[in-house]
Protein backbone atom coordinates (compact mmCIF):
# COMPACT_ATOMS: atom_id res chain seq x y z
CA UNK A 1 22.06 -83.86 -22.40
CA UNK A 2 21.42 -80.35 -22.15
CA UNK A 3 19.23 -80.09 -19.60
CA UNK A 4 21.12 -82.49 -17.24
CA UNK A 5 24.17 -80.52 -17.95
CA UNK A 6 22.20 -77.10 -16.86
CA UNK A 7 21.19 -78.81 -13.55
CA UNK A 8 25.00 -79.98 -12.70
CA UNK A 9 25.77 -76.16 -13.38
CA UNK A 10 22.84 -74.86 -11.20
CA UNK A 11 24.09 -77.57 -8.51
CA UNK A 12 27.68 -76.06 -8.28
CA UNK A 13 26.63 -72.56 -8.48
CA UNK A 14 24.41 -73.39 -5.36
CA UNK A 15 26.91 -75.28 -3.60
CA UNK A 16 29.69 -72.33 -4.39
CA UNK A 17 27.04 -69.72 -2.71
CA UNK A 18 26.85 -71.91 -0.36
CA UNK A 19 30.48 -72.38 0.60
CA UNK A 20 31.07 -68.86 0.04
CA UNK A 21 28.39 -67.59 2.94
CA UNK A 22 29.74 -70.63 4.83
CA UNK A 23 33.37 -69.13 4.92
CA UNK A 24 32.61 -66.03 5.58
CA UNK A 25 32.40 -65.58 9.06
CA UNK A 26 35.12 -67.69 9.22
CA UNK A 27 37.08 -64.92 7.50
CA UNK A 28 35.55 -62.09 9.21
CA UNK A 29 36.54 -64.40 12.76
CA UNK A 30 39.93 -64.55 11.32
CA UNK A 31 40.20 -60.93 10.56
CA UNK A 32 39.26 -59.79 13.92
CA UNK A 33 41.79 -62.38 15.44
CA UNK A 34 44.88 -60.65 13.40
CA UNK A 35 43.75 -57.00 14.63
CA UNK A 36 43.03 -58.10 17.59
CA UNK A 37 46.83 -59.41 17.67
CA UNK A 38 48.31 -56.11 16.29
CA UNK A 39 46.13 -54.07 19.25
CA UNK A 40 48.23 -55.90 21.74
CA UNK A 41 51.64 -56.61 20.78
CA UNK A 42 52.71 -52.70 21.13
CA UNK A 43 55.85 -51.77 20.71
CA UNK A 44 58.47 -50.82 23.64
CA UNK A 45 58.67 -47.81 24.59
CA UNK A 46 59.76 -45.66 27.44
CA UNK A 47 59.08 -47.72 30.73
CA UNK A 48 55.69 -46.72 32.30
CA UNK A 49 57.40 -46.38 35.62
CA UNK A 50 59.52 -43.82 34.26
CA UNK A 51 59.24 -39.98 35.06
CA UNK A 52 59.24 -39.73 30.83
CA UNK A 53 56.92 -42.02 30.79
CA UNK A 54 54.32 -38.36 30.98
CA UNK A 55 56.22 -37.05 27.68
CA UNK A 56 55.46 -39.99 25.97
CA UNK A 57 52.04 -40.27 26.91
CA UNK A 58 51.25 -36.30 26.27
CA UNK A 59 52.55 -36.61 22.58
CA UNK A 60 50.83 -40.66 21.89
CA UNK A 61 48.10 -38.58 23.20
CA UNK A 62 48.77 -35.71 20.34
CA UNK A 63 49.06 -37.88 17.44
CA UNK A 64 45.71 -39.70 18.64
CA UNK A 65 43.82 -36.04 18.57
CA UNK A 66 45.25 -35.13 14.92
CA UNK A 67 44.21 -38.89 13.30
CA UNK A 68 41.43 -37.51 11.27
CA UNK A 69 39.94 -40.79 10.51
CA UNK A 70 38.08 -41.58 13.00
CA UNK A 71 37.94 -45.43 13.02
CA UNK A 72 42.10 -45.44 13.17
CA UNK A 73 41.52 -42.97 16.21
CA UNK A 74 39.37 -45.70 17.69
CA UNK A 75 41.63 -48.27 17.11
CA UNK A 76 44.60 -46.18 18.60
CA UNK A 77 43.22 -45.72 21.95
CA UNK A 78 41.99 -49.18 22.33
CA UNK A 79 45.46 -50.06 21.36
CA UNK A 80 46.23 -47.57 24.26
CA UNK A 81 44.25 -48.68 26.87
CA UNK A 82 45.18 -52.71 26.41
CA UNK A 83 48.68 -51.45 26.45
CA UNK A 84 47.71 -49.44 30.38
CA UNK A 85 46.35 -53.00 31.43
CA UNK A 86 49.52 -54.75 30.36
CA UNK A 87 51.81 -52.38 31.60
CA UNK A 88 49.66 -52.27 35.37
CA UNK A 89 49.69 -56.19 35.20
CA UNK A 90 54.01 -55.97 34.30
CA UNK A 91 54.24 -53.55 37.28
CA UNK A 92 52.56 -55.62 39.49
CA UNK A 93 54.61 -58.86 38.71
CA UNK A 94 57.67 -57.23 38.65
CA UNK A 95 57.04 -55.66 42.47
CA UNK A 96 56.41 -59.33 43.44
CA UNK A 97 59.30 -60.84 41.81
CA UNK A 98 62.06 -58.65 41.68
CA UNK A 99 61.34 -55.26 43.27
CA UNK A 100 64.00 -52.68 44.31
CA UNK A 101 66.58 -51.12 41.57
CA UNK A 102 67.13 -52.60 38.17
CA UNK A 103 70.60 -52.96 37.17
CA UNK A 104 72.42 -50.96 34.06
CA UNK A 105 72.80 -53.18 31.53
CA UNK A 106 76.85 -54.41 31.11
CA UNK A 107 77.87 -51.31 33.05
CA UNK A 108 75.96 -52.66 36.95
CA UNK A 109 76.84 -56.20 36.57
CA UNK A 110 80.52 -55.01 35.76
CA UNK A 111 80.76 -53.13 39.02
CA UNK A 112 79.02 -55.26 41.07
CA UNK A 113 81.22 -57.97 40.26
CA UNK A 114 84.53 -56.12 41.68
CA UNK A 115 83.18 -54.20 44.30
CA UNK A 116 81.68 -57.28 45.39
CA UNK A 117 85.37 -59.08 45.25
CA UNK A 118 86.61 -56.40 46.94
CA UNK A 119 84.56 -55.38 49.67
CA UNK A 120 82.54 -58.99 50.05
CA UNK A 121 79.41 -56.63 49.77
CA UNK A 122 76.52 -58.01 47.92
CA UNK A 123 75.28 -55.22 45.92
CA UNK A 124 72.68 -55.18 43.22
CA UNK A 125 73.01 -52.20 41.31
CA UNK A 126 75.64 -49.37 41.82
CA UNK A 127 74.65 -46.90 38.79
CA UNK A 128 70.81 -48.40 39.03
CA UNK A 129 70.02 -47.05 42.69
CA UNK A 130 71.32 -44.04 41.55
CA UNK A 131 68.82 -43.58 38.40
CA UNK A 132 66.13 -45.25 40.32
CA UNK A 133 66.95 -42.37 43.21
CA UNK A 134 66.42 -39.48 40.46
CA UNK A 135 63.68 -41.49 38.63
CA UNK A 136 61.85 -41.80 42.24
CA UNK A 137 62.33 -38.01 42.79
CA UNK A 138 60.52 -36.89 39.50
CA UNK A 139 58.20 -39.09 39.91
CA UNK A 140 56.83 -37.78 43.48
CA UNK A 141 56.61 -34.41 42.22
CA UNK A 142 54.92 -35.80 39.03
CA UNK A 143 52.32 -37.66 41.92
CA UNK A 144 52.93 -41.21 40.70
CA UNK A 145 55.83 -41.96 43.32
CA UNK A 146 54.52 -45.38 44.01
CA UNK A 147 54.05 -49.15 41.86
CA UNK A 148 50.45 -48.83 43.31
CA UNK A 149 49.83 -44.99 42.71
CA UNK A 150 51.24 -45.83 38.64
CA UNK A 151 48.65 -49.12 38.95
CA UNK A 152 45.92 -46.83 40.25
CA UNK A 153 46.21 -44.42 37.13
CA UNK A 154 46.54 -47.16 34.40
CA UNK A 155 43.80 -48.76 35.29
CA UNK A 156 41.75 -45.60 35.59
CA UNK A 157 42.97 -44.21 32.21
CA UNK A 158 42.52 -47.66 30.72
CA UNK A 159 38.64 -47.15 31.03
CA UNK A 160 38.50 -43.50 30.08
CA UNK A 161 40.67 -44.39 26.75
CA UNK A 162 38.88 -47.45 25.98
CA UNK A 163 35.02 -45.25 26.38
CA UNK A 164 37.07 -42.58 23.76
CA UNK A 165 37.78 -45.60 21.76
CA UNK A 166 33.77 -46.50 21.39
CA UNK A 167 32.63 -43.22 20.89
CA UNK A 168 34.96 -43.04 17.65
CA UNK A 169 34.25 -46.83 16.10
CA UNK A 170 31.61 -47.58 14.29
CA UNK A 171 28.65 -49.17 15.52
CA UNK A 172 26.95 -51.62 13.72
CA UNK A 173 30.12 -53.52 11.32
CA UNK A 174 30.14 -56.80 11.19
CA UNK A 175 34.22 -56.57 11.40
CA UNK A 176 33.91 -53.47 14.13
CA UNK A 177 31.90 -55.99 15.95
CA UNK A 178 34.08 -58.86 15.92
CA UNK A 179 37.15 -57.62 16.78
CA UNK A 180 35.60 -55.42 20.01
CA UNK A 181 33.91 -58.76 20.72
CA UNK A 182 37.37 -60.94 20.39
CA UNK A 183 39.48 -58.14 22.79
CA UNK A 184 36.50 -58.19 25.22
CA UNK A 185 37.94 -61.57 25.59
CA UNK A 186 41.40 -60.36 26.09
CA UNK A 187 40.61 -57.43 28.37
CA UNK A 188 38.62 -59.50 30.84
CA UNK A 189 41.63 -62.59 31.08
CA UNK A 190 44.19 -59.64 31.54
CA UNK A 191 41.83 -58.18 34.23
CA UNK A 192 41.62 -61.72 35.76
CA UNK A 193 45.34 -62.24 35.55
CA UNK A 194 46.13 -58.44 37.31
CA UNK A 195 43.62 -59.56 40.47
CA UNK A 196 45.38 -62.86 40.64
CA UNK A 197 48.72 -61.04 41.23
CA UNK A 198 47.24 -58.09 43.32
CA UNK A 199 46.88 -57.87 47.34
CA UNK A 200 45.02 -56.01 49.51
CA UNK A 201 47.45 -54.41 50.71
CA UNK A 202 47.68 -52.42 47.16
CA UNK A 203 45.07 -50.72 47.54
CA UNK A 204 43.51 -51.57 44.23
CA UNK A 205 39.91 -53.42 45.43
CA UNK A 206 37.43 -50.47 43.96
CA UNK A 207 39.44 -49.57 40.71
CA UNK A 208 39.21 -53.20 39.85
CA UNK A 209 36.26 -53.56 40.96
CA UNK A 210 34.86 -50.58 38.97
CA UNK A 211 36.62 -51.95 35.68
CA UNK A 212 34.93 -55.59 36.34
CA UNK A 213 31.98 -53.88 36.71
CA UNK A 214 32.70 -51.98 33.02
CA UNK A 215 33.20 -55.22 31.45
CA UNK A 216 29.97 -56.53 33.02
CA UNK A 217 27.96 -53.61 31.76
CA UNK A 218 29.83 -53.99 28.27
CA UNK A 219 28.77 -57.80 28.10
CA UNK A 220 24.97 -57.05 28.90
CA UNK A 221 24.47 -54.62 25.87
CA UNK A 222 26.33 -57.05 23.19
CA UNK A 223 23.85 -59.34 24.85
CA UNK A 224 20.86 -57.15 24.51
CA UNK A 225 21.82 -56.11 21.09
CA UNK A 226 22.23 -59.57 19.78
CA UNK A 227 18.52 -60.53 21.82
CA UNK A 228 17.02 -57.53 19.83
CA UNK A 229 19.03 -57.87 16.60
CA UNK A 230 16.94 -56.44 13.56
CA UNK A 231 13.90 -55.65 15.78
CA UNK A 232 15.09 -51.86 15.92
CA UNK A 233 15.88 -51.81 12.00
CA UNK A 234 13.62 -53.05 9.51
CA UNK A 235 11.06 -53.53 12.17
CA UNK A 236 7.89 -52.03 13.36
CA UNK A 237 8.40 -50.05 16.32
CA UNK A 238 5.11 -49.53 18.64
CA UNK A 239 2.49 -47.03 17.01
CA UNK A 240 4.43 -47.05 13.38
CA UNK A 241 2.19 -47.27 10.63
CA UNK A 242 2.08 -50.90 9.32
CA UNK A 243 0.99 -51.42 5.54
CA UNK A 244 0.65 -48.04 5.10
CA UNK A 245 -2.46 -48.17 7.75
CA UNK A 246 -2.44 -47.26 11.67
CA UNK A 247 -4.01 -50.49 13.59
């Protein structure tokens, strides 16, 4: 009896190794799907087509420099640049759908809606030309007076924030791994998505051209470090001594 009963136990310690490795990229793919999540649901802030927009972006910038752990750095300015690709795709959509002034919340539709009466005008936004009038002004003099010119410098800052953001993760983690691997995903549908709503007239052909090309490059080293996985580390590299003996 006791030797059947050590089997049975040897059987379900087996099986529960077995289950165990079996799960775990499961929960490693899981992990990486929840960060993934929390690098691009960012929360609002000042509107990147606002002149303030610069403060905010100087001090995000700030905090970023002073993180002294470097993996949270990483993961703050690939937070960062997603964020620059969702804001130039929100810009874009908005200039196709509902360009011009927004309105003042409660205060523009209240306006509108007797001067209108009165006058039989049709008019948006009273108070919202106005800000968007001042808004406009700082924002030639900060060089980002157009949608397109903003567009031009997300995407561009998206790439140099997202290189930062490699050079600070670590290289080599299983969980580092999956969740670049998981926002690759991301990055390239959003890039797909900002072409589909883009012209030519906007000007934007090369810099999203030169951030398709990015992604390309990005996708042929994963795919030449999975082809030569382990044959770097624990290998034998050419002329290394094998056995202890040169051959």
């Amino acid at each position: 009896m006791l030797p059947i009963s050590g089997v049975i136990q040897r059987r379900l310690l087996a099986a529960g190794i077995a289950g165990a490795l079996a799960l775990a990229p499961l929960s490693v793919a899981a992990a990486a799907s929840s960060e993934v999540d929390a690098l691009w649901n960012q929360p609002d802030g000042v509107s990147v087509d606002s002149a303030y927009y610069v403060v905010q972006t100087w001090w995000d910038g700030l905090t970023r420099a002073t993180q002294s752990d470097p993996t949270q750095r990483g993961l703050d300015e690939l937070a960062q640049s997603n964020s620059d690709l969702l804001n130039a795709y929100t810009l874009l959509q908005r200039q196709r759908t509902d360009p011009g002034p927004q309105p003042v919340a409660i205060i523009d539709p209240l306006l509108s809606s007797v001067y209108n009466a009165v006058t039989g005008s049709n008019v948006k936004a009273p108070i919202g030309s106005v800000f968007n009038w001042a808004n406009q002004s700082l924002l030639k003099l900060e060089g980002r007076g157009s949608t397109n010119e903003i567009v031009r410098s997300l995407l561009q800052d998206y790439g140099a924030k997202q290189a930062a953001a490699m050079r600070d993760l670590p290289a080599g983690h299983a969980d580092t791994d999956a969740v670049l691997a998981a926002n690759a995903q991301r990055e390239t549908a959003f890039l797909v998505k900002i072409k589909g709503v883009a012209t030519p007239a906007d000007g934007l052909a090369g810099v999203l051209d030169a951030a398709d090309q990015s992604t390309q490059a990005k996708d042929k080293i994963k795919d030449n470090s999975k082809d030569n996985g382990g044959k770097g580390q624990g290998g034998n590299p050419k002329g290394a001594p094998q056995n202890g003996k040169n051959k």
